[in-house]
Protein backbone atom coordinates (compact mmCIF):
# COMPACT_ATOMS: atom_id res chain seq x y z
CA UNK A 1 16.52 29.46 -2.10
CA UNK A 2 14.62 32.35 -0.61
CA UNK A 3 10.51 32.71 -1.03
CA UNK A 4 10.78 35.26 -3.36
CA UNK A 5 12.93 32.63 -5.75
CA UNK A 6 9.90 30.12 -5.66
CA UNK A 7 7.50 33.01 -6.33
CA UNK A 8 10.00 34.17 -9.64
CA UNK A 9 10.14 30.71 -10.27
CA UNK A 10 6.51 29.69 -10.07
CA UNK A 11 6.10 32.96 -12.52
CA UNK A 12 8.08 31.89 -14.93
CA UNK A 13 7.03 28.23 -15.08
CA UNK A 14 3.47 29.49 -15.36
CA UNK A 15 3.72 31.55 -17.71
CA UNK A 16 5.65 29.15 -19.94
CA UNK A 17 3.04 26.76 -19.47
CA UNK A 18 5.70 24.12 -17.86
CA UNK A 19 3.45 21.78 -15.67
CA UNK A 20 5.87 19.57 -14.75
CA UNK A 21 8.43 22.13 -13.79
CA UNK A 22 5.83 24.34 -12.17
CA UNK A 23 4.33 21.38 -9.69
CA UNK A 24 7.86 20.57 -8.82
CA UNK A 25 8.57 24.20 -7.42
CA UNK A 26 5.47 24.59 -5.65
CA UNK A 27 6.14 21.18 -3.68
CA UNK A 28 9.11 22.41 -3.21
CA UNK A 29 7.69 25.73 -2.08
CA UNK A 30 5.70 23.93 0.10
CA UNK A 31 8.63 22.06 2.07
CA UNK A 32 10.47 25.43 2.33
CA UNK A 33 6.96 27.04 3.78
CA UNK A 34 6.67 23.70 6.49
CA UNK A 35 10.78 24.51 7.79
CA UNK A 36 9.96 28.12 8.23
CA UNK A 37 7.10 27.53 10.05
CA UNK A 38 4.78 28.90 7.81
CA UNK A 39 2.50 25.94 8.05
CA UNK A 40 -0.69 27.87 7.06
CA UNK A 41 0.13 28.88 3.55
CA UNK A 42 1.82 25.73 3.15
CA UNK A 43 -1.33 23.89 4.31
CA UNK A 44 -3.34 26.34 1.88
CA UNK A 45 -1.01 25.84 -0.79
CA UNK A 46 -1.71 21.92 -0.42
CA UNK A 47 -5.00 22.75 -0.91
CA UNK A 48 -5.01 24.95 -4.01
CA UNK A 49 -2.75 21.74 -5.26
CA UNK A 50 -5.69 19.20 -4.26
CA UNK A 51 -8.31 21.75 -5.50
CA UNK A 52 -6.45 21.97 -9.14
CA UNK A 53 -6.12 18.34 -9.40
CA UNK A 54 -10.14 17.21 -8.72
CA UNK A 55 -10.71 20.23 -11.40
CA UNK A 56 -8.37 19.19 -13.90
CA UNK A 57 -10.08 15.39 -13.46
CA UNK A 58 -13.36 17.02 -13.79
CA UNK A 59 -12.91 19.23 -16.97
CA UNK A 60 -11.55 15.67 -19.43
CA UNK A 61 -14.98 14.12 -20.87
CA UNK A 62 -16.49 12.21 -18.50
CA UNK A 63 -18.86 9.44 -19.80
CA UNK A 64 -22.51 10.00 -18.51
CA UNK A 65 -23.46 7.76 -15.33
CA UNK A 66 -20.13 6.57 -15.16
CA UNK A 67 -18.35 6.44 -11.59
CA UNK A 68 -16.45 9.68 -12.56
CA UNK A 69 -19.66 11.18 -13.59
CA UNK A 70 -21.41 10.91 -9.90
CA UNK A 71 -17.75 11.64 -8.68
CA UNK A 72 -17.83 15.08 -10.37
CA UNK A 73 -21.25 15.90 -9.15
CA UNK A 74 -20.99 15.45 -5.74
CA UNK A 75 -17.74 17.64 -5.53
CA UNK A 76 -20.00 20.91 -7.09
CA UNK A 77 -22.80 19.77 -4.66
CA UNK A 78 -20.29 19.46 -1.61
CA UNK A 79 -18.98 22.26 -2.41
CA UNK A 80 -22.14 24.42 -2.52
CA UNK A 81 -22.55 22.96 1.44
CA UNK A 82 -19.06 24.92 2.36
CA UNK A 83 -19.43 28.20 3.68
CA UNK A 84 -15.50 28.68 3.63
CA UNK A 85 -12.31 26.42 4.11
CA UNK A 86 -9.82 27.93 6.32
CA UNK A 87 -6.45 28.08 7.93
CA UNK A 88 -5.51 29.60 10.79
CA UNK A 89 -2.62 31.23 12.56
CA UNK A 90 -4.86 31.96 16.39
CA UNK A 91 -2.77 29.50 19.28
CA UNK A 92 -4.15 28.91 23.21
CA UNK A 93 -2.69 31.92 24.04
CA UNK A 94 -5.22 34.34 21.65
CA UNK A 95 -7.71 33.39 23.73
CA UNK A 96 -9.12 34.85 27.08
CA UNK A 97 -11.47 31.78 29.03
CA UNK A 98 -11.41 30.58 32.78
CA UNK A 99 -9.19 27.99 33.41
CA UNK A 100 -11.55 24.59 32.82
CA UNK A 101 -12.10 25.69 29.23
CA UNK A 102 -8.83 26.88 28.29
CA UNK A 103 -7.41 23.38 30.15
CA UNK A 104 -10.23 21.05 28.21
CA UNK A 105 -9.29 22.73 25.13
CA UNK A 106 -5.62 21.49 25.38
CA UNK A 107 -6.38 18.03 26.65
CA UNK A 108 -8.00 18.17 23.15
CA UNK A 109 -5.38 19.45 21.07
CA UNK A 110 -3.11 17.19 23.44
CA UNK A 111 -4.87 14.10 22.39
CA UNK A 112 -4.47 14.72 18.38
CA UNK A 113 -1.06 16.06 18.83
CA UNK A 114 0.13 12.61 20.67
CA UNK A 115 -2.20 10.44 18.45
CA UNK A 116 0.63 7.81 17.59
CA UNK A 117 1.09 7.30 21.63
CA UNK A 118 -2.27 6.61 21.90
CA UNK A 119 -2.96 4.15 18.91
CA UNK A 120 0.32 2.44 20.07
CA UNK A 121 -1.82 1.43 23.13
CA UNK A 122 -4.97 0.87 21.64
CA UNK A 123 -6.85 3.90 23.27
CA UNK A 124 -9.18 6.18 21.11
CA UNK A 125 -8.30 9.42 20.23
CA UNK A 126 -11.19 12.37 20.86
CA UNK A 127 -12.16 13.90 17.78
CA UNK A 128 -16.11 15.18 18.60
CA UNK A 129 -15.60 18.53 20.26
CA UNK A 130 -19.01 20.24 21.82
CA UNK A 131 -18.72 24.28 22.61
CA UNK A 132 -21.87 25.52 24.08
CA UNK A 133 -22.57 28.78 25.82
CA UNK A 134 -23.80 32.53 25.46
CA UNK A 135 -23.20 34.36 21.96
CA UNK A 136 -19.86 35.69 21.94
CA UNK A 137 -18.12 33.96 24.96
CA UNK A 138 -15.74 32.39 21.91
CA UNK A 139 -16.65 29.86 20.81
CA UNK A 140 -16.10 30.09 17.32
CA UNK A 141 -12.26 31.75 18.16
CA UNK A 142 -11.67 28.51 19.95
CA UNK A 143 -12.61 26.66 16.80
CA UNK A 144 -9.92 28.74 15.29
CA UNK A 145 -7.35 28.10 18.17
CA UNK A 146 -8.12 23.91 17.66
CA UNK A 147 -7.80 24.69 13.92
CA UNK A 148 -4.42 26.64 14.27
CA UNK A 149 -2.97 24.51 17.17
CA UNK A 150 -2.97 21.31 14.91
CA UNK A 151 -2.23 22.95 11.83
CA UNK A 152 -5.53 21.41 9.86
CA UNK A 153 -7.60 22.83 7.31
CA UNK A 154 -10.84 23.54 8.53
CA UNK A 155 -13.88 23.60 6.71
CA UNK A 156 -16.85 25.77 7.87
CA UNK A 157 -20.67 24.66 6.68
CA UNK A 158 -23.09 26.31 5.54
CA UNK A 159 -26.03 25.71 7.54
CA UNK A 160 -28.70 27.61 5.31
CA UNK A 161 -27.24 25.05 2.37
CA UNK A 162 -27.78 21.83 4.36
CA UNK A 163 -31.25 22.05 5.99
CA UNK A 164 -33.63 20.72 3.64
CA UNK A 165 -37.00 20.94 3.10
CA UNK A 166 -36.90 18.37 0.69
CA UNK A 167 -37.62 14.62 2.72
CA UNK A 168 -33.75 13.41 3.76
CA UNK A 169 -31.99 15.77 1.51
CA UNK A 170 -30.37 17.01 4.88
CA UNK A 171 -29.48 14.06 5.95
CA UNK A 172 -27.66 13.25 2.24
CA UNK A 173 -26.27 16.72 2.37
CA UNK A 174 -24.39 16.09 6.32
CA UNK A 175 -23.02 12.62 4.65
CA UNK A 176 -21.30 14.51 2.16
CA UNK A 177 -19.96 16.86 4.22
CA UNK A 178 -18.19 13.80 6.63
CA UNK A 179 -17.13 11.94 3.55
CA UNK A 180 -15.58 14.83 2.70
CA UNK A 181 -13.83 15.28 6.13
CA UNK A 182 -12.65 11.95 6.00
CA UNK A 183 -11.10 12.15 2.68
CA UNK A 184 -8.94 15.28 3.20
CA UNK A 185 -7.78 14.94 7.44
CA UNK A 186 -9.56 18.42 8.04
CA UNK A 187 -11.86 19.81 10.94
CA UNK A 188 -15.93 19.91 10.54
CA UNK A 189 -17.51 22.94 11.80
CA UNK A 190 -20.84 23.10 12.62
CA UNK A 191 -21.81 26.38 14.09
CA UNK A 192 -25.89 27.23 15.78
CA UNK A 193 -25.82 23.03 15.84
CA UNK A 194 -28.91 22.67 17.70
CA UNK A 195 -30.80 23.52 14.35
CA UNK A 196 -29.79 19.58 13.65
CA UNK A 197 -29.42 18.40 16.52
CA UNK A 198 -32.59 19.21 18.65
CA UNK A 199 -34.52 16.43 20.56
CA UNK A 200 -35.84 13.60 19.02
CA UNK A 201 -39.18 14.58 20.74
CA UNK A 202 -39.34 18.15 20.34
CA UNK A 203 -42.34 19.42 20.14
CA UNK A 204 -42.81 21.41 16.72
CA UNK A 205 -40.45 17.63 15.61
CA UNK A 206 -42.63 16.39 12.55
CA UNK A 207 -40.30 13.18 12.08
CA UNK A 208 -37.45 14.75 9.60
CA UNK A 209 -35.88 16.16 12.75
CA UNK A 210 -35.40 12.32 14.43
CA UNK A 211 -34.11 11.17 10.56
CA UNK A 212 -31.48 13.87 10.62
CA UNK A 213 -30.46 13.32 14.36
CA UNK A 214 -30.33 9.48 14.07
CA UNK A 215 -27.98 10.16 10.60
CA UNK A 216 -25.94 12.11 12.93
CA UNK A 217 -25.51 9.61 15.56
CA UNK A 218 -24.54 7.08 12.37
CA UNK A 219 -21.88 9.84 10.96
CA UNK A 220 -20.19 10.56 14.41
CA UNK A 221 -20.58 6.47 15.26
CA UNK A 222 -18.61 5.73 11.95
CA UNK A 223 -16.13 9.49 11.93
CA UNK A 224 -12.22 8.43 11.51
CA UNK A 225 -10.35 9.08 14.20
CA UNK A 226 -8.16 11.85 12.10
CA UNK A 227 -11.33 13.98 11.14
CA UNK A 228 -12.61 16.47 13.75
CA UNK A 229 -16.02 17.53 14.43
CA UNK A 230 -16.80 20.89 16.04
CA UNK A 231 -20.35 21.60 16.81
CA UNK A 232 -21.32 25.02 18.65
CA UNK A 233 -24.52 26.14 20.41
CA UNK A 234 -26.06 28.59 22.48
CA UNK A 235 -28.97 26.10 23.57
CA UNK A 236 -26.98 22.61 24.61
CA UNK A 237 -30.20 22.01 26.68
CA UNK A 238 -32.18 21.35 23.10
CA UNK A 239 -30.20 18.87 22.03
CA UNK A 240 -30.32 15.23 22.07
CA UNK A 241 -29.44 12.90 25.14
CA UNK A 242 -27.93 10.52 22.70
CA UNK A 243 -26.00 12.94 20.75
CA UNK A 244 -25.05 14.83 23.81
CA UNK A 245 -23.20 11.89 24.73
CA UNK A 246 -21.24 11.28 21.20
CA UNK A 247 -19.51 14.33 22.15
CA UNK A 248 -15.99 13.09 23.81
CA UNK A 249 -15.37 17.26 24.79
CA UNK A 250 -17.83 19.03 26.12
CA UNK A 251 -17.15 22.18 27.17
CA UNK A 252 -19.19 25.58 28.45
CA UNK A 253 -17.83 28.65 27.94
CA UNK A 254 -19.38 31.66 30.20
CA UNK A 255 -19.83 35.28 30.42
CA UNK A 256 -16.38 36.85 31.48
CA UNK A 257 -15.40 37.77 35.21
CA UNK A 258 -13.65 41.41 35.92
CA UNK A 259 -10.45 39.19 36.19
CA UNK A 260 -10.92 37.92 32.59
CA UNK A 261 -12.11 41.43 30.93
CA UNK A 262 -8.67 42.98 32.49
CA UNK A 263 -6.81 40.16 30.65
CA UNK A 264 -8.83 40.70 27.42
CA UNK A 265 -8.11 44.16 27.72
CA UNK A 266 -4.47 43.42 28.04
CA UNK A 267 -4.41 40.93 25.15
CA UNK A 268 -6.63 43.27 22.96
CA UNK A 269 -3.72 46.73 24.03
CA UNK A 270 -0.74 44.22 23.77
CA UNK A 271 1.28 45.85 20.97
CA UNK A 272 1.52 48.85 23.03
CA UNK A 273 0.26 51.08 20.68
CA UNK A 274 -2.30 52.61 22.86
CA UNK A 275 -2.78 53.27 26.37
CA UNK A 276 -6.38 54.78 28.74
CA UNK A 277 -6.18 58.34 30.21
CA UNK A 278 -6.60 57.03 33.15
CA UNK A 279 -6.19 53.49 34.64
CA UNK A 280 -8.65 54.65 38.01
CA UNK A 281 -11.24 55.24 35.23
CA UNK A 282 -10.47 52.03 32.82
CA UNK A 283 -10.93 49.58 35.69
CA UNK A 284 -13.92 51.25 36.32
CA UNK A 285 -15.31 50.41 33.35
CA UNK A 286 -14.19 47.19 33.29
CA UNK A 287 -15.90 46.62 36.46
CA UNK A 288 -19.13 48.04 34.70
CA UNK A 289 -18.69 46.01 31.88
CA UNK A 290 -19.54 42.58 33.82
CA UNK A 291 -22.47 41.08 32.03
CA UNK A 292 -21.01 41.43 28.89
CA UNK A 293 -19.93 39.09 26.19
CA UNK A 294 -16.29 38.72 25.68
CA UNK A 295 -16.68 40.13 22.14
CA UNK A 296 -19.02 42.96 23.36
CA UNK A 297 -16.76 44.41 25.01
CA UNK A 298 -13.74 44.01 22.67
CA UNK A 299 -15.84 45.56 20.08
CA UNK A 300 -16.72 48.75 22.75
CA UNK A 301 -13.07 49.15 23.43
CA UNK A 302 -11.91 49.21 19.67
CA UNK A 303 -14.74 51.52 18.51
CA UNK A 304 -13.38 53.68 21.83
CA UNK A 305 -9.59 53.36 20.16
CA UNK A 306 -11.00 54.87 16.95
CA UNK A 307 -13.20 57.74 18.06
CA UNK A 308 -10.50 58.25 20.56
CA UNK A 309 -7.85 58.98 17.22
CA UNK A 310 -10.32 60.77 15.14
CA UNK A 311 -10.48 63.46 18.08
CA UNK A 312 -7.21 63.89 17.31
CA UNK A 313 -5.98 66.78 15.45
CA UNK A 314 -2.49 66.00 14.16
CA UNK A 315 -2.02 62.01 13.14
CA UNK A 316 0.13 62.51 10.65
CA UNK A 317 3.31 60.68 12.68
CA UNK A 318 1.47 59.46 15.85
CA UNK A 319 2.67 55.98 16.52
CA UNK A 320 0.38 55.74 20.03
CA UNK A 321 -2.43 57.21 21.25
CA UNK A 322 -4.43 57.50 24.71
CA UNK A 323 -8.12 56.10 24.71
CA UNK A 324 -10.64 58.10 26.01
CA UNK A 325 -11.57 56.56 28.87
CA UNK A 326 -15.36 58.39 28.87
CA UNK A 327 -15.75 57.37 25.29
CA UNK A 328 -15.39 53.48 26.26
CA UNK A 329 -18.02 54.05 29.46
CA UNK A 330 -20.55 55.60 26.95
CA UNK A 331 -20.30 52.04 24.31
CA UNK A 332 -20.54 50.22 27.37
CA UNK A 333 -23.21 51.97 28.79
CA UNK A 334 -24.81 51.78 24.90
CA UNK A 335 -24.53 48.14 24.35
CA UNK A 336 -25.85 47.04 27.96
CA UNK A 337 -29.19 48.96 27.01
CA UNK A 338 -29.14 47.97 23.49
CA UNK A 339 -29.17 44.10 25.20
CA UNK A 340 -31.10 45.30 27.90
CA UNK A 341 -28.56 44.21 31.44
């Protein structure tokens, strides 16, 4: 049966209110998504099931105080801490790194993928992953590629939602978020971490800072081994010693060499669609255009790719398109000043 069967099917069942009928096609849907290597929306679909199920719970009468009750409550509340839960299709190769960052990354993935080897030996499998580095080196995209490598869900916090003012409500709030993990096998992702994590001792510390790091150190102490934690940071040096060395993956990611923005730039022009005026000119921009961030300088070279088609005056059947080399040099030139390199 094709896709487009389960989707009539799915229709029909719905619409005749058929429960039973209509579960049974979308697990079936499911297993047809997993053998055609759709994973993602099969993983999402999962979810919507799992999602339908805890609301369906939640909307019978539920006796006040009762287990149920607090059950209920915590799932609005947890959910309020979620920025967004998300799939993802991005592999090793969507992403442009040196070679010790690219190579820690799939020791990583390595580890989870070949989890039953290890547990057959007794040997723990890594499940704390540390990015740190300047803002936009990709960090976050190699969330993604961990995320899309082991097929997981990953759920995304929202920071703004879990600091507190309130005395240990952050610390409450980053329990709920791990219980959470643990319940549903799916990757934590803690983005600008150092606001939690900073330095037991830190200066402007007034003692809610060492509560919420030493609940930390308790959460990752106590994480199971299928639950992932990513934490990311542009300041690794204001973090704590002790949760520093939680981490089991710690790895740096840098400011791009010429030899990495000529591979972005090939990864970024891969479909072929468009080429530069003039390669003498293109490389040397992208020999002006060390300093940058990795997405700096995707985001010059795409704005160049648009101006470059607006300047067009027939687009009616283009299917490529040459960049204007001089429009990229001027972005580049714009955002270096705009930073101030």
């Amino acid at each position: 049966m094709s896709q487009l069967d389960y989707i009539k099917n799915i229709a029909k069942f719905g619409l005749e209110n058929d429960q039973e009928n209509l579960l049974s096609v979308l697990n079936e849907l499911i297993e047809h998504s997993k053998n055609t290597k759709k994973i993602n929306f099969a993983v999402q679909l999962q979810s919507i099931l799992k999602d339908s199920f805890k609301q369906q719970r939640s909307d019978s009468l539920t006796k006040v105080g009762s287990e149920s009750y607090f059950n209920r409550i915590e799932d609005k509340e947890v959910g309020d801490l979620i920025l967004e839960k998300l799939t993802s299709n991005y592999r090793l190769d969507n992403i442009i790194a040196d070679n010790s960052v690219i190579n820690s990354l799939q020791y990583f993935i390595e580890e989870h993928q070949k989890a039953d080897l290890l547990r057959k030996f007794d040997l723990p499998v890594a499940n704390k992953l540390l990015l740190h580095g300047p803002s936009g080196c990709g960090k976050t995209l190699a969330s993604y590629v961990v995320a899309g490598e082991l097929e997981k869900m990953m759920v995304v916090v929202n920071l703004g939602a879990i600091v507190s003012s309130k005395l240990g409500e952050t610390s409450k709030n980053l329990a709920k978020i791990f219980r959470k993990a643990a319940s549903e096998d799916c990757i934590i992702f803690i983005d600008e971490f150092d606001s939690l994590g900073k330095v037991r001792d830190y200066s402007q510390d007034h003692g809610e800072m060492k509560r919420v790091v030493n609940t930390i150190l308790q959460l990752f102490d106590y994480l199971p081994q299928n639950s992932i934690v990513i934490a990311a940071t542009n300041q690794r040096e204001m973090l704590d010693e002790a949760l520093l060395r939680r981490f089991d993956f710690s790895i740096g990611f840098n400011l791009p060499t010429e030899k990495e923005i000529k591979d972005l730039v090939s990864l970024t022009l891969k479909n072929g669609n468009f080429i530069f005026d003039s390669k003498i000119k293109a490389n040397k921009v992208i020999k002006t255009s060390v300093g940058l961030s990795y997405y700096s300088i995707q985001k010059t070279l795409v704005t160049a790719i648009k101006r470059s088609l607006f300047a067009m005056e027939n687009t009616a059947n283009i299917i490529s398109a040459k960049i204007d080399t001089k429009k990229w040099q001027e972005l580049i030139y714009i955002e270096k000043q705009s930073i101030g390199i």
